[in-house]
C-alpha atoms as a PDB file:
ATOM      1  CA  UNK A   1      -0.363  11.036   4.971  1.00  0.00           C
ATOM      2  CA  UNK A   2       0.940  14.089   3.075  1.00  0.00           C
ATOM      3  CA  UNK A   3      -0.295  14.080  -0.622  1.00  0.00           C
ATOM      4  CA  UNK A   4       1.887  13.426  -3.398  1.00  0.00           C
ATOM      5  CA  UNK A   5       2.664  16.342  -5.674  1.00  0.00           C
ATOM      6  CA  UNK A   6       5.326  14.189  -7.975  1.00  0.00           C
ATOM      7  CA  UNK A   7       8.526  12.889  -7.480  1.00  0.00           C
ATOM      8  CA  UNK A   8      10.039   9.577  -6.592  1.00  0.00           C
ATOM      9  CA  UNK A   9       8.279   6.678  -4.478  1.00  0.00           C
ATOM     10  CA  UNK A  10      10.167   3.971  -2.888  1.00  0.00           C
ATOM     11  CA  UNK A  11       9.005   0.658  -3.801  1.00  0.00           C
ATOM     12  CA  UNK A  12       9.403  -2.809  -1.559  1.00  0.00           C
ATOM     13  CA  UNK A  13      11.407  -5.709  -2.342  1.00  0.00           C
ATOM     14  CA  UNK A  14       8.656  -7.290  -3.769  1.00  0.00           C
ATOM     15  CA  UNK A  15       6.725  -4.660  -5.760  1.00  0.00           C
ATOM     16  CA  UNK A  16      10.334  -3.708  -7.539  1.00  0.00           C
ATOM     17  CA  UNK A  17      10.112  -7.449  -8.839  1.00  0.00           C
ATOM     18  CA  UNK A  18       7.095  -7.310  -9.973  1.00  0.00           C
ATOM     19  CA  UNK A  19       7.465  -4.401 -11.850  1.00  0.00           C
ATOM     20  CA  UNK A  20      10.560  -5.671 -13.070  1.00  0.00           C
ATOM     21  CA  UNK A  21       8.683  -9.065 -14.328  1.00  0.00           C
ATOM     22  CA  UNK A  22       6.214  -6.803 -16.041  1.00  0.00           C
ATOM     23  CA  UNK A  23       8.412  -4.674 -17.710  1.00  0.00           C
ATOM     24  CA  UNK A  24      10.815  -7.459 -19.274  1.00  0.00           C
ATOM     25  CA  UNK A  25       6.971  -9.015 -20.243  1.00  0.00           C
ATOM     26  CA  UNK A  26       6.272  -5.933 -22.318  1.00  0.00           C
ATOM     27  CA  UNK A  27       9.846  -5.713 -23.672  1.00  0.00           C
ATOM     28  CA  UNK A  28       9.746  -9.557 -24.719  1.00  0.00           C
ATOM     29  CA  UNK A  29       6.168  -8.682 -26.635  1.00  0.00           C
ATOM     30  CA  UNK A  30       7.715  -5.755 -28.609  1.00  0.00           C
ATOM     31  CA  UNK A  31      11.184  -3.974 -28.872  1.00  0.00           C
ATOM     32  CA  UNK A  32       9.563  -1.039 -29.862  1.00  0.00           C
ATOM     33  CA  UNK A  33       8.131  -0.062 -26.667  1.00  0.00           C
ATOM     34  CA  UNK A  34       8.976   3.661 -25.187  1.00  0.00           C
ATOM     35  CA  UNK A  35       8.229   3.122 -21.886  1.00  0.00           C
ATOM     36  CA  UNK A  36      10.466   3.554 -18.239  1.00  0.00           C
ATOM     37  CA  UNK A  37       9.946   1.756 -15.508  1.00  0.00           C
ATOM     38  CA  UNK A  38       8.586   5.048 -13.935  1.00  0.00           C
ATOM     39  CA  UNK A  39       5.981   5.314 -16.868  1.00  0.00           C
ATOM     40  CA  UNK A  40       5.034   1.952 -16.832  1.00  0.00           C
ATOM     41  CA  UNK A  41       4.066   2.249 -12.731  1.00  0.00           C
ATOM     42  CA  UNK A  42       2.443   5.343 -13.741  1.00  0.00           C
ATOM     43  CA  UNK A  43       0.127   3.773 -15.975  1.00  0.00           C
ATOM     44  CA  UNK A  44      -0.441   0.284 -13.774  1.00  0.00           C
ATOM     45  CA  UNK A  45      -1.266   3.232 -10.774  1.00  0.00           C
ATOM     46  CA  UNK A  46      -4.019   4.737 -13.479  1.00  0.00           C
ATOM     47  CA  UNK A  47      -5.246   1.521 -14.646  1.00  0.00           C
ATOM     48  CA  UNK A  48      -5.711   0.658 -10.687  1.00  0.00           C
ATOM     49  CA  UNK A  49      -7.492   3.025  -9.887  1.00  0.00           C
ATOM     50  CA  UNK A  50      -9.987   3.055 -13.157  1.00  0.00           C
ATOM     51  CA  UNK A  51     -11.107  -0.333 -12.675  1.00  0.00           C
ATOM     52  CA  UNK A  52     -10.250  -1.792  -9.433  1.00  0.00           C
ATOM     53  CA  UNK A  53      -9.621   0.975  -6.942  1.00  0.00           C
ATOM     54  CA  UNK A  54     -13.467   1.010  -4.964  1.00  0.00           C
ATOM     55  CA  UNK A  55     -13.633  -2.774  -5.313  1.00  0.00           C
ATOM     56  CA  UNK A  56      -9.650  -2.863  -3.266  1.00  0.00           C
ATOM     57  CA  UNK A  57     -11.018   0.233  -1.141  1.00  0.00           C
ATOM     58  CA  UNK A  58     -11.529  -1.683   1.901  1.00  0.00           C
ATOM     59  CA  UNK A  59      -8.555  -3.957   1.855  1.00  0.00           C
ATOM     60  CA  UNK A  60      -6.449  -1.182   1.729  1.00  0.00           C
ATOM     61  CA  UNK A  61      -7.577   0.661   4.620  1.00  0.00           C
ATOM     62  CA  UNK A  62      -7.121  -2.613   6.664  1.00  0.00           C
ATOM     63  CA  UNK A  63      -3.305  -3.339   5.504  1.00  0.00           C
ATOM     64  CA  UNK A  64      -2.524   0.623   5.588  1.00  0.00           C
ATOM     65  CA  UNK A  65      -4.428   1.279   9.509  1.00  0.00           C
ATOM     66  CA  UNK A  66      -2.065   2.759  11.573  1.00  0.00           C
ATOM     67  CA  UNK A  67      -3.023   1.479  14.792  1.00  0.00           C
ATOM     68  CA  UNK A  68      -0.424   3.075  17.353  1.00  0.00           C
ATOM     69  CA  UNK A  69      -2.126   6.662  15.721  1.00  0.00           C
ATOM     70  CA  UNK A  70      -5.351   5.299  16.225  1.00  0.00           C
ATOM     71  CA  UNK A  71      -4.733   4.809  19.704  1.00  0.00           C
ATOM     72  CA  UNK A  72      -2.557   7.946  20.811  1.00  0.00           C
ATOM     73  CA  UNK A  73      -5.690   9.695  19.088  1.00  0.00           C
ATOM     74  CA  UNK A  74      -8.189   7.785  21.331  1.00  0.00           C
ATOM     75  CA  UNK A  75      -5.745   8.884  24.540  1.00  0.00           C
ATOM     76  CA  UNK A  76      -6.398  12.355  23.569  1.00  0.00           C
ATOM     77  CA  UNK A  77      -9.855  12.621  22.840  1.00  0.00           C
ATOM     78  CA  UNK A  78     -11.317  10.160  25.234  1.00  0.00           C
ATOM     79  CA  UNK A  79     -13.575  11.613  27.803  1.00  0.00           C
ATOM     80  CA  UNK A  80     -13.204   9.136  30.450  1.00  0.00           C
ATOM     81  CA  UNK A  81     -10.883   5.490  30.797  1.00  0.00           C
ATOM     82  CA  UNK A  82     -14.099   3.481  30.014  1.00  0.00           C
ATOM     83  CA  UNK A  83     -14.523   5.164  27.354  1.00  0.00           C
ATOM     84  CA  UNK A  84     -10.904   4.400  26.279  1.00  0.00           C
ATOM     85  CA  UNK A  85     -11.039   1.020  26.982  1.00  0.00           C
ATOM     86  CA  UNK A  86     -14.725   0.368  24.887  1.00  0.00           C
ATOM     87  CA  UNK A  87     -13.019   1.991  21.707  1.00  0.00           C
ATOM     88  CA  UNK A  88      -9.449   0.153  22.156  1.00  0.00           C
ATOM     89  CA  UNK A  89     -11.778  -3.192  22.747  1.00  0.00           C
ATOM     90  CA  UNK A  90     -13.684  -2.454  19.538  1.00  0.00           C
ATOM     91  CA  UNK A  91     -10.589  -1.777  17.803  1.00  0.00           C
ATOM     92  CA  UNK A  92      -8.926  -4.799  18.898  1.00  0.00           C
ATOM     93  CA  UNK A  93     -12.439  -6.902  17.921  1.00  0.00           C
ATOM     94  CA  UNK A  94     -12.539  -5.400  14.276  1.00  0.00           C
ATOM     95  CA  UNK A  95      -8.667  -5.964  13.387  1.00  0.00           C
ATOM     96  CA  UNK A  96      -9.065  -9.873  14.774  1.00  0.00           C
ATOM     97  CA  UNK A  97     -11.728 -10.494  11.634  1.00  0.00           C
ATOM     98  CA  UNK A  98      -9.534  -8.529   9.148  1.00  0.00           C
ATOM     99  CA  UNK A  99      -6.384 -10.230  10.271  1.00  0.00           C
ATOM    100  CA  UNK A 100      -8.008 -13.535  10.042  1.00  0.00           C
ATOM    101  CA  UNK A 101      -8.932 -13.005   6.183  1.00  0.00           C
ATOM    102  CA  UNK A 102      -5.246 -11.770   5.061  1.00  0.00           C
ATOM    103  CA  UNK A 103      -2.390 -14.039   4.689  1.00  0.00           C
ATOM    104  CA  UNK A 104       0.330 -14.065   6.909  1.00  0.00           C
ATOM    105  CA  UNK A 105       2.541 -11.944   4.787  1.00  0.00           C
ATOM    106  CA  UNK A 106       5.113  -9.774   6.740  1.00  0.00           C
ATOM    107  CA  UNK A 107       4.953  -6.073   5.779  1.00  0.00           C
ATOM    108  CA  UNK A 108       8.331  -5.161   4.154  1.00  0.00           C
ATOM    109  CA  UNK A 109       9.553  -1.183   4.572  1.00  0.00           C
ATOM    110  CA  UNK A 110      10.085   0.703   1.510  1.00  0.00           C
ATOM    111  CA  UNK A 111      13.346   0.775   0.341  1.00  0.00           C
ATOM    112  CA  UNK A 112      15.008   2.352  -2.631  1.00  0.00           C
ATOM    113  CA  UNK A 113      15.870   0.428  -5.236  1.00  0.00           C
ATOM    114  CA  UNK A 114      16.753   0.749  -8.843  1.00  0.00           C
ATOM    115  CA  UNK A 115      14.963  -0.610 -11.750  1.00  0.00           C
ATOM    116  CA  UNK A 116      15.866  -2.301 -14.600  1.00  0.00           C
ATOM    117  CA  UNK A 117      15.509  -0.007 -16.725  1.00  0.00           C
ATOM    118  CA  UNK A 118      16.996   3.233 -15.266  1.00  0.00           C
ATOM    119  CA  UNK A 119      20.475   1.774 -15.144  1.00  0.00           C
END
């Protein structure tokens, strides 16, 4: 993963309805809000990673593992095929137990969308 410098980022289905729900939310509350969609996922990004980013840590690393680059690493550094196969097993054994504890939501691909508010 490259590192953001700042730009756009393309949100999934359900993230852009979320933020949407949020941001009508705020606007119900008060009319006098200044605040974009883009400044409003700024902020919920901050706010994230203040107070619940170490406790989510691990979680994220599970959902975000790219396995298939896990593995083409393993075929280039492995010394020997049992040593391939006694990582790939060990691999295989620790994504069973995280599997198990997540729901079976499928992972949507970002797409672009357009907010509510930048229309």
């Amino acid at each position: 993963m490259k590192a953001l410098k700042s730009g756009r980022i393309s949100l999934d289905e359900k993230a852009v309805e979320v933020i949407n729900q949020i941001f009508r939310a705020l606007k119900e509350e008060s009319s006098y809000l200044k605040v974009s969609p883009s400044k409003l996922v700024s902020q919920i990004v901050c706010c994230f990673e203040e107070k619940y980013f170490e406790r989510e840590k691990k979680e994220l690393l599970s959902r975000l593992f790219d396995k298939r680059g896990y593995i083409k690493h393993l075929l280039q550094t492995a010394d020997s095929p049992e040593e391939l196969v006694a990582r790939v097993a060990e691999l295989h054994g620790k994504r069973d137990k995280s599997s198990k504890k997540r729901s079976s939501k499928s992972s949507e691909k970002p797409q672009s969308h357009i907010l509510e508010g930048n229309k």
